[in-house]
Protein backbone atom coordinates (compact mmCIF):
# COMPACT_ATOMS: atom_id res chain seq x y z
CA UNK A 1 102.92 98.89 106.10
CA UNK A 2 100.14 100.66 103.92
CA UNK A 3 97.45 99.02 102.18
CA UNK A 4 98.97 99.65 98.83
CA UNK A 5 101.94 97.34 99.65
CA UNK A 6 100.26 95.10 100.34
CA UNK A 7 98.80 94.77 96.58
CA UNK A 8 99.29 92.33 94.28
CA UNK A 9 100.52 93.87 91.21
CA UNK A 10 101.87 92.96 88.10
CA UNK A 11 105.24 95.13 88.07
CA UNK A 12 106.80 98.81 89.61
CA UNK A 13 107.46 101.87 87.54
CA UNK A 14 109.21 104.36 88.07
CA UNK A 15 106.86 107.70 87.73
CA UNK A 16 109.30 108.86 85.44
CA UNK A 17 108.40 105.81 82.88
CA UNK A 18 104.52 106.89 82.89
CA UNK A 19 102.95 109.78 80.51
CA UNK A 20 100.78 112.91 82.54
CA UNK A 21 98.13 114.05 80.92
CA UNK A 22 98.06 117.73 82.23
CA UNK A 23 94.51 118.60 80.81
CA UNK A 24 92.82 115.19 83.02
CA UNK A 25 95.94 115.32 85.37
CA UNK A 26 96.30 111.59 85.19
CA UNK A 27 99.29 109.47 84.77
CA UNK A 28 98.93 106.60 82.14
CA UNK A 29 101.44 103.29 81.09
CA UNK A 30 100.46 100.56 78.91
CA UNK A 31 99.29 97.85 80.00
CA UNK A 32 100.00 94.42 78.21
CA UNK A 33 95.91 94.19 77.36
CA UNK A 34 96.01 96.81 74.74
CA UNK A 35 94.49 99.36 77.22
CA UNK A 36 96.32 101.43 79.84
CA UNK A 37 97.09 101.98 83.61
CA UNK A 38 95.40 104.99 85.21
CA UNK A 39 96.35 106.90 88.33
CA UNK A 40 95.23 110.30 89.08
CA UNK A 41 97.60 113.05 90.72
CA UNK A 42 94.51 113.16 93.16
CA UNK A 43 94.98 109.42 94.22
CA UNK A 44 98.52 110.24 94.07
CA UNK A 45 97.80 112.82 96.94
CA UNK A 46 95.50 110.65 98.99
CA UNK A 47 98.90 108.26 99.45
CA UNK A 48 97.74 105.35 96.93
CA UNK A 49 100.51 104.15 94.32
CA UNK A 50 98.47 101.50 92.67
CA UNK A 51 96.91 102.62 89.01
CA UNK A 52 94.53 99.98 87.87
CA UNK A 53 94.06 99.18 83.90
CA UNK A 54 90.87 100.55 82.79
CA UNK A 55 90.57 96.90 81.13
CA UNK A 56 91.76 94.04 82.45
CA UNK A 57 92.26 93.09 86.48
CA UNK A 58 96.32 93.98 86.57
CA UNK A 59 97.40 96.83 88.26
CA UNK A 60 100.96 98.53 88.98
CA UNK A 61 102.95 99.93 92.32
CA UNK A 62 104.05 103.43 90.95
CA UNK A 63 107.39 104.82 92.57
CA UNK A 64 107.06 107.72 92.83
CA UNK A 65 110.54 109.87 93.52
CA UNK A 66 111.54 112.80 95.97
CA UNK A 67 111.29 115.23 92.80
CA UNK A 68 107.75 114.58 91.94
CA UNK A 69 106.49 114.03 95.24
CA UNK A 70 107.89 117.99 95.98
CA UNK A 71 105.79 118.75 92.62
CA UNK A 72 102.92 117.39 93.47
CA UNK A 73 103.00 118.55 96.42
CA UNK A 74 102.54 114.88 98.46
CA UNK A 75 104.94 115.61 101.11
CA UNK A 76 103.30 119.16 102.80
CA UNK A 77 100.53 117.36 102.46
CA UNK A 78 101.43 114.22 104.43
CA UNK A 79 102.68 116.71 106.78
CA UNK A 80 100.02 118.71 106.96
CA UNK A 81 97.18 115.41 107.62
CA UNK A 82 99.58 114.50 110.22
CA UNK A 83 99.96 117.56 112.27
CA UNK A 84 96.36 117.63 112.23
CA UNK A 85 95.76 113.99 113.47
CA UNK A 86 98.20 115.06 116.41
CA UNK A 87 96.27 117.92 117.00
CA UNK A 88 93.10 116.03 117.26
CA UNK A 89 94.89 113.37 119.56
CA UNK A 90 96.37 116.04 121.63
CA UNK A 91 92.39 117.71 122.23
CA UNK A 92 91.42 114.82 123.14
CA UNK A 93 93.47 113.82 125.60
CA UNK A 94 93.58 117.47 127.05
CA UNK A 95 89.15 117.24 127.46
CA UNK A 96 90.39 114.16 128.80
CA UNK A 97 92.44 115.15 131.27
């Protein structure tokens, strides 16, 4: 279980529901204050799927699909971060040893 499900939030969208602002390369949704939710493809990367309102305390889990995860690029990532922790591990354990 990641941190991010463990969040309180106020609802889960789907990705698809949000706008992307390609210039800031942030994904926005309203939020019920007037004001909007804010996650950045960078967060997005970094494996958090909470965007916080820029106003008010709520936040939102967004669900993010296969598609846009292959987009963005999250899974080679993940991937990649992981190989590298193994690799690290498996050093270690070889000076170890």
């Amino acid at each position: 279980m990641g941190l991010d499900d463990a969040e309180v939030v106020y609802d889960e969208i789907p990705i698809a529901d949000l706008d992307f602002d390609e210039q800031e390369e942030v994904y926005t949704h309203a939020c019920p204050c007037g004001d909007v939710f804010v996650i950045s493809v960078d967060e997005l990367r970094e494996g958090s799927q909470i965007a916080h309102c820029n106003d008010c305390s709520l936040k939102i889990r967004v669900l993010v699909d296969d598609e846009t995860k292959r987009k963005l690029g999250l899974n080679e990532e993940r991937r990649a971060e992981t190989d590298a922790a193994e690799l690290t591990i498996g050093a270690g354990i070889e000076l170890a040893g």
